[in-house]
N, C-alpha and C. Protein backbone atom coordinates (compact mmCIF):
# COMPACT_ATOMS: atom_id res chain seq x y z
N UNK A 1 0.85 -1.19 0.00
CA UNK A 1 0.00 0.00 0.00
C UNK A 1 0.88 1.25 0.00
N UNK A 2 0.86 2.26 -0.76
CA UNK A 2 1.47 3.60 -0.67
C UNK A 2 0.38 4.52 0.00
N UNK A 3 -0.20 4.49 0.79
CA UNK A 3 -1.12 5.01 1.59
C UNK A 3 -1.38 4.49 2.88
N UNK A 4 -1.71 5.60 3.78
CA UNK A 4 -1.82 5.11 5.31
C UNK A 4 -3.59 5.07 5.73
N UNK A 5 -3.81 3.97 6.35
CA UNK A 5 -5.23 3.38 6.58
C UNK A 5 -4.71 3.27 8.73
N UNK A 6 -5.24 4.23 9.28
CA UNK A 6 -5.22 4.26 10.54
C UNK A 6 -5.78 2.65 10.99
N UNK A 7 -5.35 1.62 12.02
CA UNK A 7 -6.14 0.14 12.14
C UNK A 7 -7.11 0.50 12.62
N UNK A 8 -8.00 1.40 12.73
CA UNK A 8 -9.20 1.13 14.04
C UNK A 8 -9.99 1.99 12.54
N UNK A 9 -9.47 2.40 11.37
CA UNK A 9 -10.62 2.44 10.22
C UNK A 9 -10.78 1.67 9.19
N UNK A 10 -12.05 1.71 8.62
CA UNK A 10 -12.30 0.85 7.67
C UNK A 10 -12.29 1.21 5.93
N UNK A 11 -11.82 0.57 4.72
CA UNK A 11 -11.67 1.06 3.67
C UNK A 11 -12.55 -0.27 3.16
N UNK A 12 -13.65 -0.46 2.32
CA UNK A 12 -14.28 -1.10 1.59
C UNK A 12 -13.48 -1.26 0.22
N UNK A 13 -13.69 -2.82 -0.52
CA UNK A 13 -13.07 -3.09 -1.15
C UNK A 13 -13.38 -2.37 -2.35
N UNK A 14 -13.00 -2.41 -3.27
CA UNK A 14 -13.63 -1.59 -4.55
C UNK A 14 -13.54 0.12 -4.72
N UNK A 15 -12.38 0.71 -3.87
CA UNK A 15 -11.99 2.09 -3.66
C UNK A 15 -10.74 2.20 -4.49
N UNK A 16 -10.78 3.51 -5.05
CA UNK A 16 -9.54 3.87 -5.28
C UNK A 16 -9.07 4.91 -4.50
N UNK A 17 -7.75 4.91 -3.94
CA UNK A 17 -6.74 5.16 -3.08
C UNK A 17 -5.02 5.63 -3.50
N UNK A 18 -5.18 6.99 -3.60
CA UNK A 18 -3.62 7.60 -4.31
C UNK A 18 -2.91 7.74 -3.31
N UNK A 19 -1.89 7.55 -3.55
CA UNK A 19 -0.68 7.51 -3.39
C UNK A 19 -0.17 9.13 -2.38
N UNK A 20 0.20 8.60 -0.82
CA UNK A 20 0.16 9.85 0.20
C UNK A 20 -0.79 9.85 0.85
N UNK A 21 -1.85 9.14 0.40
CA UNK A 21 -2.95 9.79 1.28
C UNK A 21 -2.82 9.21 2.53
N UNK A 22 -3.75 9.98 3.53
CA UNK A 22 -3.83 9.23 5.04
C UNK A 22 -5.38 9.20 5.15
N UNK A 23 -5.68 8.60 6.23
CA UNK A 23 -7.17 8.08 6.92
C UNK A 23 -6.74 8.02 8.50
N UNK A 24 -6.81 8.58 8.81
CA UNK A 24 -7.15 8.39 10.10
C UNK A 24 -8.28 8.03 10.95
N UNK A 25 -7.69 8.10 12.42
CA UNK A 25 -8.67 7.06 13.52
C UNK A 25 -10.51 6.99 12.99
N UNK A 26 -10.82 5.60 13.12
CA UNK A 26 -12.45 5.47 13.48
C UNK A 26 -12.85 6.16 12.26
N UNK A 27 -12.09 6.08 10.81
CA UNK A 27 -12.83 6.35 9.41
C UNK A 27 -13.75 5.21 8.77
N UNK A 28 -14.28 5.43 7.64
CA UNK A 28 -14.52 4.58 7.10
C UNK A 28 -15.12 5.06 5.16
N UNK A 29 -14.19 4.51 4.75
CA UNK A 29 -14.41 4.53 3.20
C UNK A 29 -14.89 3.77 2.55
N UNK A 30 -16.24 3.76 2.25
CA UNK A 30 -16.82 3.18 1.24
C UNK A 30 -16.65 2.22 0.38
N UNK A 31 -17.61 1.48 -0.44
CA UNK A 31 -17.16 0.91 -1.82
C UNK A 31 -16.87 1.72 -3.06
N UNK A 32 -16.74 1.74 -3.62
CA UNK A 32 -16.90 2.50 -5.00
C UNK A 32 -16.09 4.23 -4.82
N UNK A 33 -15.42 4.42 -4.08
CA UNK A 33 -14.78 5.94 -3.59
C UNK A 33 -13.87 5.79 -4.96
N UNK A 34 -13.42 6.89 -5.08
CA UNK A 34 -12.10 7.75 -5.57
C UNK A 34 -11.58 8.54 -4.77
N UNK A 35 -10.31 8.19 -4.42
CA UNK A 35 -9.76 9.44 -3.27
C UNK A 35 -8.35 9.34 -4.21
N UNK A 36 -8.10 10.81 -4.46
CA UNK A 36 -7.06 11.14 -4.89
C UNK A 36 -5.55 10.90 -4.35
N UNK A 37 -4.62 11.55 -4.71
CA UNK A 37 -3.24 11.15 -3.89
C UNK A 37 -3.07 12.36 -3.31
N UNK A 38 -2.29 12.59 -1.95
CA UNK A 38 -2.17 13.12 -0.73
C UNK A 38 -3.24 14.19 0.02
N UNK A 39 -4.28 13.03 0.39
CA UNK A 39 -5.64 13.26 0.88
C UNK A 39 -4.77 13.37 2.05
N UNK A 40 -5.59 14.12 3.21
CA UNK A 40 -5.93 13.68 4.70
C UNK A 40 -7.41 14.10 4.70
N UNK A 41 -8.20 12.49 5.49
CA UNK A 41 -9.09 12.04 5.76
C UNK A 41 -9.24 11.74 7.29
N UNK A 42 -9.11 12.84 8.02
CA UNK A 42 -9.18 13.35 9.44
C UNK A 42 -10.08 12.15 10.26
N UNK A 43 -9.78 12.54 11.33
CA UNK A 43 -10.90 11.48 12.52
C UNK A 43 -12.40 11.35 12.54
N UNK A 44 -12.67 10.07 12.44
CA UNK A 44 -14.56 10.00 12.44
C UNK A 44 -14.85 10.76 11.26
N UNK A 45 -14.77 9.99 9.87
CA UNK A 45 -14.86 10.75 8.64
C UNK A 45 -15.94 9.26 7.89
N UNK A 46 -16.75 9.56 7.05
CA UNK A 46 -17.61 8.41 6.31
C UNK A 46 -17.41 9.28 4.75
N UNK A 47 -16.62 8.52 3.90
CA UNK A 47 -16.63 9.05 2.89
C UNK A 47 -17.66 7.24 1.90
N UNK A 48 -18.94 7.70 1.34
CA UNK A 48 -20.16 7.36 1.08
C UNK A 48 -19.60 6.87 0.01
N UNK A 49 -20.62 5.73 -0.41
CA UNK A 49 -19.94 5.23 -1.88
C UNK A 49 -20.07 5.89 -3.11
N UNK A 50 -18.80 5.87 -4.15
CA UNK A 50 -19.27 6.56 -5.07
C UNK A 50 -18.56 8.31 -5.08
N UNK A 51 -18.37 8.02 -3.73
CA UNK A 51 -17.97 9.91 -4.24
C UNK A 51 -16.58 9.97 -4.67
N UNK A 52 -16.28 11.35 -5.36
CA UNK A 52 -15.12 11.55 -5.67
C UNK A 52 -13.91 12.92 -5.21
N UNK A 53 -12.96 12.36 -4.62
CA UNK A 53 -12.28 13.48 -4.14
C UNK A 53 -10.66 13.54 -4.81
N UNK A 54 -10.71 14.96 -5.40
CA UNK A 54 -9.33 15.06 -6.09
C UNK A 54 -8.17 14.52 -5.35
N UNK A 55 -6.95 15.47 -5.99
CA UNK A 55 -6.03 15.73 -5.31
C UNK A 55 -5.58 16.48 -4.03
N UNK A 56 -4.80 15.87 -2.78
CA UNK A 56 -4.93 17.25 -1.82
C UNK A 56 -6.03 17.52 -1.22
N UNK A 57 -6.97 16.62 -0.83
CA UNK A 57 -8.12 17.23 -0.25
C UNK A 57 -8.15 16.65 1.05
N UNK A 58 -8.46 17.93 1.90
CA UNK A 58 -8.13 17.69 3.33
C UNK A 58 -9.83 18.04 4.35
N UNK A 59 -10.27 16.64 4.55
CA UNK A 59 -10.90 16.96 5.32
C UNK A 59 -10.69 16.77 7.02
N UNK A 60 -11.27 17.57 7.85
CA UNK A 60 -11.30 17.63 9.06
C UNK A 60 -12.35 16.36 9.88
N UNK A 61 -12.22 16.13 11.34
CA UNK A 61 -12.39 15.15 11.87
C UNK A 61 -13.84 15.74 11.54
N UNK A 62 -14.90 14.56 12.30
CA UNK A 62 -16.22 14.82 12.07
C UNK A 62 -17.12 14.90 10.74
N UNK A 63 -16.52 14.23 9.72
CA UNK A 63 -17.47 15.07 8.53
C UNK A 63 -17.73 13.71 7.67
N UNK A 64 -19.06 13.80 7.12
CA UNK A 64 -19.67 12.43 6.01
C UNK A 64 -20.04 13.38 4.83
N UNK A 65 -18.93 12.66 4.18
CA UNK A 65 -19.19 12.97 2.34
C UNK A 65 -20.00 12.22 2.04
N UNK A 66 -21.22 12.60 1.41
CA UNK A 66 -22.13 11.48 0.96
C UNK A 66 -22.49 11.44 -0.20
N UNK A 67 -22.93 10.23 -0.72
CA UNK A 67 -22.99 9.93 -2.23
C UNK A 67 -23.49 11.08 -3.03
N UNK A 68 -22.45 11.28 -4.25
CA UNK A 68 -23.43 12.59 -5.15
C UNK A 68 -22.27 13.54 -4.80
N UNK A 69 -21.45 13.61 -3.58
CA UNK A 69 -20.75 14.98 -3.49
C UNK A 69 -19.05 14.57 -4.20
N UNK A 70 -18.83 15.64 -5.00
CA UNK A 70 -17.63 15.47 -5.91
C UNK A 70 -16.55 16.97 -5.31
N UNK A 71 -15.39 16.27 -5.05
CA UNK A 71 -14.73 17.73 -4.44
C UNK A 71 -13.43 16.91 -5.04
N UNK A 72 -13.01 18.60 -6.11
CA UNK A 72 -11.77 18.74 -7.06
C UNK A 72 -10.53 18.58 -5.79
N UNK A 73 -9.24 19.03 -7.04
CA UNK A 73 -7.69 19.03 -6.02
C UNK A 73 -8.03 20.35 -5.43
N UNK A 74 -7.32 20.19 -3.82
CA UNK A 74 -7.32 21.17 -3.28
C UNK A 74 -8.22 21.73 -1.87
N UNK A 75 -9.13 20.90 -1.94
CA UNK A 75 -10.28 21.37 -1.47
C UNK A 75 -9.89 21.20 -0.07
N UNK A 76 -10.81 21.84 1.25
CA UNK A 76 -10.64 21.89 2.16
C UNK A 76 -12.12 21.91 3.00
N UNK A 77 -12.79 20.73 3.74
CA UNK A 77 -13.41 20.58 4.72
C UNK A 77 -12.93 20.89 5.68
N UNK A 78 -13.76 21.71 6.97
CA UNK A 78 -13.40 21.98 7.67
C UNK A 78 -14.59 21.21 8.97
N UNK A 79 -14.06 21.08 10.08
CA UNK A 79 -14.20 20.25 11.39
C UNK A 79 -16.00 20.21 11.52
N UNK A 80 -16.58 18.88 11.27
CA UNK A 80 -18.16 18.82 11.23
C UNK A 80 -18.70 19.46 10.45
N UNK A 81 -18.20 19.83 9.07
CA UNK A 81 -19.33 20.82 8.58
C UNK A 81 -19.91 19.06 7.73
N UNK A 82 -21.15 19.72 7.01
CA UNK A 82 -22.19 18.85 6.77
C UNK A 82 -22.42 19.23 5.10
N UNK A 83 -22.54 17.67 4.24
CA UNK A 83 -23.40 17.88 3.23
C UNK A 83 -24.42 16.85 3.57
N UNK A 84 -25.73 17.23 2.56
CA UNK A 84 -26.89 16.40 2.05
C UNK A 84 -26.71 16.02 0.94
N UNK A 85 -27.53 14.77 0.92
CA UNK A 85 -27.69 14.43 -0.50
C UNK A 85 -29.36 14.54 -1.01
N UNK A 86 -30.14 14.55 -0.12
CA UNK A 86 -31.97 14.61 -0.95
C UNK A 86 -32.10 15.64 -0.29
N UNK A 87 -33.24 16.32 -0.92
CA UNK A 87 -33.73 17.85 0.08
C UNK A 87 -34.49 17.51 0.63
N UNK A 88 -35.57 16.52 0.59
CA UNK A 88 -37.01 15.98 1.76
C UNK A 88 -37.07 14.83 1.75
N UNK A 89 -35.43 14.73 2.44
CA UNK A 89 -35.51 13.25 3.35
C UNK A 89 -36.82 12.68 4.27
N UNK A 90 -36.76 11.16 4.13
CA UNK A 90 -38.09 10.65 5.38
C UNK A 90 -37.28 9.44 5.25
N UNK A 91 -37.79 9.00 6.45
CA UNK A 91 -37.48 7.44 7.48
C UNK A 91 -37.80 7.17 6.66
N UNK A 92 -39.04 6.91 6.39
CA UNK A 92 -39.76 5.27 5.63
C UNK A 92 -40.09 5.73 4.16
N UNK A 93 -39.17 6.59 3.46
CA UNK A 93 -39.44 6.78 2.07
C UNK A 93 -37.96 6.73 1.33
N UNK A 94 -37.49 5.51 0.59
CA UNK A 94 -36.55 5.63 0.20
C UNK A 94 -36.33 6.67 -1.40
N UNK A 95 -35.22 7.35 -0.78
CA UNK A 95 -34.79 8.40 -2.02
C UNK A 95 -33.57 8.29 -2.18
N UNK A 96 -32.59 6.85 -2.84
CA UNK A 96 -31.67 6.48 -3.09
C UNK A 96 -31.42 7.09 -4.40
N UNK A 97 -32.64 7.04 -5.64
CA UNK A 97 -32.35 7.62 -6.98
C UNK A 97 -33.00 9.14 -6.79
N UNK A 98 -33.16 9.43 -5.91
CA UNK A 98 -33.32 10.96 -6.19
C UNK A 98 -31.60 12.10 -5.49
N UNK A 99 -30.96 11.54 -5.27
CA UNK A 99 -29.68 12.08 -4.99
C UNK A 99 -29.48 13.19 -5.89
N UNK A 100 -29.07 14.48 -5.23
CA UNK A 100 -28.61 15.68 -5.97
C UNK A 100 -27.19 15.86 -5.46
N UNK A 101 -26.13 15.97 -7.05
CA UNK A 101 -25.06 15.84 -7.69
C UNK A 101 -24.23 17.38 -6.16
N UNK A 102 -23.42 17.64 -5.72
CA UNK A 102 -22.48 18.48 -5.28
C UNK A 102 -21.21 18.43 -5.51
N UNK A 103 -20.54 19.62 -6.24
CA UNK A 103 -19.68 19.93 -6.62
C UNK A 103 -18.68 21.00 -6.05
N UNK A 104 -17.62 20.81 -5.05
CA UNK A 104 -17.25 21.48 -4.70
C UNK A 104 -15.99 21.82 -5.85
N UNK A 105 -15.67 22.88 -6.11
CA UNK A 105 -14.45 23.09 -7.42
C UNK A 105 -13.48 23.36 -6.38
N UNK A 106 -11.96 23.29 -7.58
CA UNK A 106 -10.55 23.19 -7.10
C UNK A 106 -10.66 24.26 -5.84
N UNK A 107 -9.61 24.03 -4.53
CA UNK A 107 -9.54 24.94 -3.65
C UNK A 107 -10.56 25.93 -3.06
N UNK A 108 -11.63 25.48 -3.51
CA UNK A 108 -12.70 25.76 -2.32
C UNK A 108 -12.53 25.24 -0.81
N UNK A 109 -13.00 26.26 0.27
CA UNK A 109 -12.78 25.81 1.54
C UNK A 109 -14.55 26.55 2.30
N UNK A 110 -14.80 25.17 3.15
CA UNK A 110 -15.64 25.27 3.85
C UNK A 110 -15.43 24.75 4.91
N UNK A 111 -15.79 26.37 5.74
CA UNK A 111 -15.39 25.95 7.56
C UNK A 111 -16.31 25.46 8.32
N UNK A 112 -15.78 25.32 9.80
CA UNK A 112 -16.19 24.26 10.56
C UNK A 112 -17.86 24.66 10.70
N UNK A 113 -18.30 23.35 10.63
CA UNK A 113 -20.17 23.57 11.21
C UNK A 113 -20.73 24.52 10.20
N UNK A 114 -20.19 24.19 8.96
CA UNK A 114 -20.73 24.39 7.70
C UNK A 114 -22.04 23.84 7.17
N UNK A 115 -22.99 23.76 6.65
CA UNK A 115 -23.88 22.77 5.47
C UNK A 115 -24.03 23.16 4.11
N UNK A 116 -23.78 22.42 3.56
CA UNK A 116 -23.78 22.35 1.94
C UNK A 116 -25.28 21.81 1.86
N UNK A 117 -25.99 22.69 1.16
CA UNK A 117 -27.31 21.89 0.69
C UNK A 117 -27.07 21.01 -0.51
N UNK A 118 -27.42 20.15 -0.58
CA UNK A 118 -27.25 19.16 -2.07
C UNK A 118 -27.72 20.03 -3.50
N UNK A 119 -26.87 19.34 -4.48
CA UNK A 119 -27.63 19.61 -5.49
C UNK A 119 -27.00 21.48 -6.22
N UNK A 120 -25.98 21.54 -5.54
CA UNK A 120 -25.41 23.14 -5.49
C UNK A 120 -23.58 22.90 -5.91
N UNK A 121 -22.96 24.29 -6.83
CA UNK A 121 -22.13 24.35 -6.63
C UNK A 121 -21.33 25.10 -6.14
N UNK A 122 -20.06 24.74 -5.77
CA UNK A 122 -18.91 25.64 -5.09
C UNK A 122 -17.78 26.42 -6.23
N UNK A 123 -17.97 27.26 -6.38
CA UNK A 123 -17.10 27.63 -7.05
C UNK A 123 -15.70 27.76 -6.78
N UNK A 124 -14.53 27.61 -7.95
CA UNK A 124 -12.91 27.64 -7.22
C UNK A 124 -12.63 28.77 -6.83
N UNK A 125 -12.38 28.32 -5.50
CA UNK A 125 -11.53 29.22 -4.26
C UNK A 125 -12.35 29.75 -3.62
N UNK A 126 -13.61 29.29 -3.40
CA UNK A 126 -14.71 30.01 -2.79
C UNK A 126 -14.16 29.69 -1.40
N UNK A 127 -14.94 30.69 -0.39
CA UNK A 127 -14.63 30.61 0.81
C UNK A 127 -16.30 30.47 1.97
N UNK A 128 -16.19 29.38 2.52
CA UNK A 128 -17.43 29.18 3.15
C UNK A 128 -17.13 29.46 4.75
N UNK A 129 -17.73 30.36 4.87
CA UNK A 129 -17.46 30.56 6.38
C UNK A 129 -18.33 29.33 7.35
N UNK A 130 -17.40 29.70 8.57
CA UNK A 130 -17.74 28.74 10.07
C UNK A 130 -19.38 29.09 9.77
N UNK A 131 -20.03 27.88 9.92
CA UNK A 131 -21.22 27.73 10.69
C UNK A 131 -22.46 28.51 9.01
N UNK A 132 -21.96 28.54 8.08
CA UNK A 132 -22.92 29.29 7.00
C UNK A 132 -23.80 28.02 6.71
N UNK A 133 -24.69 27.96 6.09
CA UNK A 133 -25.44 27.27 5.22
C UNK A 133 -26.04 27.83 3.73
N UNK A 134 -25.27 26.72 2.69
CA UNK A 134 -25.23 27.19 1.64
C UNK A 134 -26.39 26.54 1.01
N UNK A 135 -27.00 27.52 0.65
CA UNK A 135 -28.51 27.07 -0.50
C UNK A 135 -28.63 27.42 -1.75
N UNK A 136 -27.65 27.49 -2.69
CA UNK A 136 -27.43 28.09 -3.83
C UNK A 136 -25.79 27.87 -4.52
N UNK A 137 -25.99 27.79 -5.83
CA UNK A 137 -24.54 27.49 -6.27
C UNK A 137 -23.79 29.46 -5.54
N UNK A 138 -23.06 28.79 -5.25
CA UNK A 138 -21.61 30.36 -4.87
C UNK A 138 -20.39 30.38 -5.86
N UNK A 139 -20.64 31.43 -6.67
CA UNK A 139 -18.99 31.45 -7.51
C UNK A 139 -18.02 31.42 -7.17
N UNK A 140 -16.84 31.31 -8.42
CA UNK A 140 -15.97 31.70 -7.93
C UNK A 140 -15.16 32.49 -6.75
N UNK A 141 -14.26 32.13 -5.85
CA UNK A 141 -13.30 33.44 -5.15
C UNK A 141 -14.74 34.04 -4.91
N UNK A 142 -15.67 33.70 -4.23
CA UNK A 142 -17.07 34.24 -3.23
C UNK A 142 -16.95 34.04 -2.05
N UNK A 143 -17.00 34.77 -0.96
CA UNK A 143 -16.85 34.67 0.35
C UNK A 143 -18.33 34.66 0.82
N UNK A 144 -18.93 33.67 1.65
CA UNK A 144 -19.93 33.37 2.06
C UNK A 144 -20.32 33.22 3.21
N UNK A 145 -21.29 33.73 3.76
CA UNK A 145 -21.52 33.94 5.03
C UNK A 145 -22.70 33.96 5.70
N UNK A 146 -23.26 32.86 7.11
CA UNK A 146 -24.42 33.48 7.70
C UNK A 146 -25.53 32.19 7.07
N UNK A 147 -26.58 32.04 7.25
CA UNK A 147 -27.90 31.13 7.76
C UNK A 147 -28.84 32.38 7.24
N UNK A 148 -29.72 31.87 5.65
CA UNK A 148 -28.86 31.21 4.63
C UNK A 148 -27.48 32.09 4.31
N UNK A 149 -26.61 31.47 3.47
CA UNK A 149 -25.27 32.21 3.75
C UNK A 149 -25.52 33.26 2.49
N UNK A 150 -24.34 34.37 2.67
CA UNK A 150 -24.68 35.83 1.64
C UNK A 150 -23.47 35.92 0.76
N UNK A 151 -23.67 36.01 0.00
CA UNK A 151 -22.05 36.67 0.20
C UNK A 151 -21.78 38.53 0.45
N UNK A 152 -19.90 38.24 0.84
CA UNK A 152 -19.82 39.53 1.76
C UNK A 152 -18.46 39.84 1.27
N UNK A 153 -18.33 39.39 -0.22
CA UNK A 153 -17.19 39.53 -0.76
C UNK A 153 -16.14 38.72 -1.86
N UNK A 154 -14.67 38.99 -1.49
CA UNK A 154 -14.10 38.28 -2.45
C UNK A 154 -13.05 37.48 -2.03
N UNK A 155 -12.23 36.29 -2.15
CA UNK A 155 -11.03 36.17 -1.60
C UNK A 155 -10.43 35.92 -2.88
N UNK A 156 -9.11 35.87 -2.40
CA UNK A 156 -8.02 35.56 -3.57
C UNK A 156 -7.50 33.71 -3.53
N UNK A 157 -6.97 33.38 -4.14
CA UNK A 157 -6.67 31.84 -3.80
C UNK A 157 -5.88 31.75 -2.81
N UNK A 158 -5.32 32.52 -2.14
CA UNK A 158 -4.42 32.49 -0.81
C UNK A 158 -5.18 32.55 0.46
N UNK A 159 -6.83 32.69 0.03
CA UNK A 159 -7.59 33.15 1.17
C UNK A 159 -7.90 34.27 1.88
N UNK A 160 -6.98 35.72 0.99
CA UNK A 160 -6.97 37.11 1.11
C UNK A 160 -8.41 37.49 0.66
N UNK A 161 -8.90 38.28 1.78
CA UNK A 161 -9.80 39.46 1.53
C UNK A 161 -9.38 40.24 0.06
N UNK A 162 -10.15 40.40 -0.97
CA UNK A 162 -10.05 41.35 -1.96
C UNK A 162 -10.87 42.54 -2.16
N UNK A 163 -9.62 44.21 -2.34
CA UNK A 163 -10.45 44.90 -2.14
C UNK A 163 -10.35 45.19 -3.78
N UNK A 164 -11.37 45.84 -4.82
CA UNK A 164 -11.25 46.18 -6.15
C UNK A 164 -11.19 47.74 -6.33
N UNK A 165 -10.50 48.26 -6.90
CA UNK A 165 -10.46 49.40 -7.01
C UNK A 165 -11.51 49.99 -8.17
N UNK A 166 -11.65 51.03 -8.65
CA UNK A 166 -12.50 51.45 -9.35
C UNK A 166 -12.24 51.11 -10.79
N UNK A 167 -11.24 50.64 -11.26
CA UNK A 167 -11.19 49.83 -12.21
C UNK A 167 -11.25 48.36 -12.36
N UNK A 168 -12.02 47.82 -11.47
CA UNK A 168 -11.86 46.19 -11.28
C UNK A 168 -11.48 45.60 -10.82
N UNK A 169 -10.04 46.11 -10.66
CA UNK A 169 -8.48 45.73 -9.91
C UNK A 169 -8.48 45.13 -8.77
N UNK A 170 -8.00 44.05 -8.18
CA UNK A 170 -7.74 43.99 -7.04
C UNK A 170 -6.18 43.36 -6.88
N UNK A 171 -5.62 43.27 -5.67
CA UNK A 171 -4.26 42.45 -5.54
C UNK A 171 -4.46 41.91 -4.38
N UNK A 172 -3.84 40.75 -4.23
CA UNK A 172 -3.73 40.13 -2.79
C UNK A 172 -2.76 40.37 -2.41
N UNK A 173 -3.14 40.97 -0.96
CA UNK A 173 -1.67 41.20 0.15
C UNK A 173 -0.58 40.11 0.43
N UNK A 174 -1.13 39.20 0.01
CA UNK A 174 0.09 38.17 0.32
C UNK A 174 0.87 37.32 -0.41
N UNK A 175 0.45 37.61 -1.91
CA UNK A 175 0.70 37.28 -3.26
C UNK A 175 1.25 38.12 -4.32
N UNK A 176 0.50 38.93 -4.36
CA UNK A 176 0.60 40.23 -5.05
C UNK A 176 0.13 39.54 -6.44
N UNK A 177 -1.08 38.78 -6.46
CA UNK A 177 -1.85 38.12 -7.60
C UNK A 177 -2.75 38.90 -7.96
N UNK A 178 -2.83 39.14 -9.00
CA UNK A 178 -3.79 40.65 -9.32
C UNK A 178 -5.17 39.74 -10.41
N UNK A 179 -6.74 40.52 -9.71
CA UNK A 179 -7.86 39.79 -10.50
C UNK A 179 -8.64 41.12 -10.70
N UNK A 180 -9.46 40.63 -11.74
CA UNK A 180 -10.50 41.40 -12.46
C UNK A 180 -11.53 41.00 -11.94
N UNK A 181 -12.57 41.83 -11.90
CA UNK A 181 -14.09 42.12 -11.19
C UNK A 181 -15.37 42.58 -12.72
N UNK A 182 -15.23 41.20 -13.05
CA UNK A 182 -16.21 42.00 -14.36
C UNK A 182 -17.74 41.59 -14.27
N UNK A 183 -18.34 42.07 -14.36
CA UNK A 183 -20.09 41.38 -14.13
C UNK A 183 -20.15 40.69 -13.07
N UNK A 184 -20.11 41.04 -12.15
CA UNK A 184 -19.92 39.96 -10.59
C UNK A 184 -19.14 38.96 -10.60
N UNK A 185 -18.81 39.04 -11.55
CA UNK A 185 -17.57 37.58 -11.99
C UNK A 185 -15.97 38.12 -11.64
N UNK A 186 -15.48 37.10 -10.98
CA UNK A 186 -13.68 37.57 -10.59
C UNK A 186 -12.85 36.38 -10.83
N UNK A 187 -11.67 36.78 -11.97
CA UNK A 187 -10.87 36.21 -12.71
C UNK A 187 -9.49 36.62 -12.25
N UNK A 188 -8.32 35.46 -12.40
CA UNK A 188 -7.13 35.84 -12.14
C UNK A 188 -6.76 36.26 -13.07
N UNK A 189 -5.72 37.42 -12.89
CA UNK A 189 -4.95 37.98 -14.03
C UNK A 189 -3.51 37.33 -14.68
């Protein structure tokens, strides 16, 4: 194995498993997974059958990826946040084929005690704040915030606040990566 499987978790046969990755304590991975190479798959994690996770994707202890949710290289779960997969779940009504598709894109990050509503996407480098609930696809480099969440801005792929100047402009303080602001839409330069 070129990958680390903590003993006290479980990996179902029929997964694929790259190269670096880790799993740690009391996990358990599915049948049918894709997990990219140099995952961390944090403590008390259920990654559902079927889903797919790039490269580099780091989730935090507490969290169930469930069938339908697809997260590119990069990405970042943060500690218990939550997806769905049906919107009007019931006990005694199975909605196995009604599953709605989630897409988190490259280097998106969603913080702790997050929810992703099913069926929505994340745009790359979006930023989901602690504790938001997202009910709507969020673009690109969108900073999101609040129950339902708003947005309240822009970040840069470093996770910098972006301010735009009156021509579009913005730069990140910690990059000096400069993006355009055109039609609510923000592009790297």
């Amino acid at each position: 194995m070129d990958y680390f499987v903590h003993e006290s978790s479980y990996v179902d046969e029929g997964c694929q498993i790259g190269k670096g990755t880790r799993i740690w304590h009391f996990s358990h991975v599915m049948s049918g997974c894709t997990i990219g190479e140099d995952c961390n798959i944090g403590q008390n994690v259920v990654v559902s059958p079927d889903v797919v996770l790039g490269r580099n994707v780091k989730i935090q202890n507490n969290v169930s990826v469930y069938t339908g949710v697809r997260c590119e290289d990069d990405v970042f779960l943060g500690p218990s946040m939550v997806f769905t997969n049906v919107i009007n779940p019931r006990s005694h009504v199975s909605r196995k084929n009604e599953y709605r598709p989630t897409i988190i894109r490259r280097g998106a990050s969603v913080g702790a005690n997050a929810t992703i509503v099913c069926g929505h996407e994340i745009g790359e480098y979006a930023l989901i704040g602690a504790g938001s609930v997202v009910t709507k696809d969020v673009p690109a480099y969108a900073l999101m915030v609040g129950n339902p969440a708003r947005q309240r801005g822009w970040v840069s792929r470093y996770g910098e606040k972006l301010v735009f100047d009156e021509n579009g402009i913005a730069v990140c303080p910690a990059t000096g990566e400069r993006y355009k602001l055109t039609d609510n839409k923000v592009t790297l330069l």
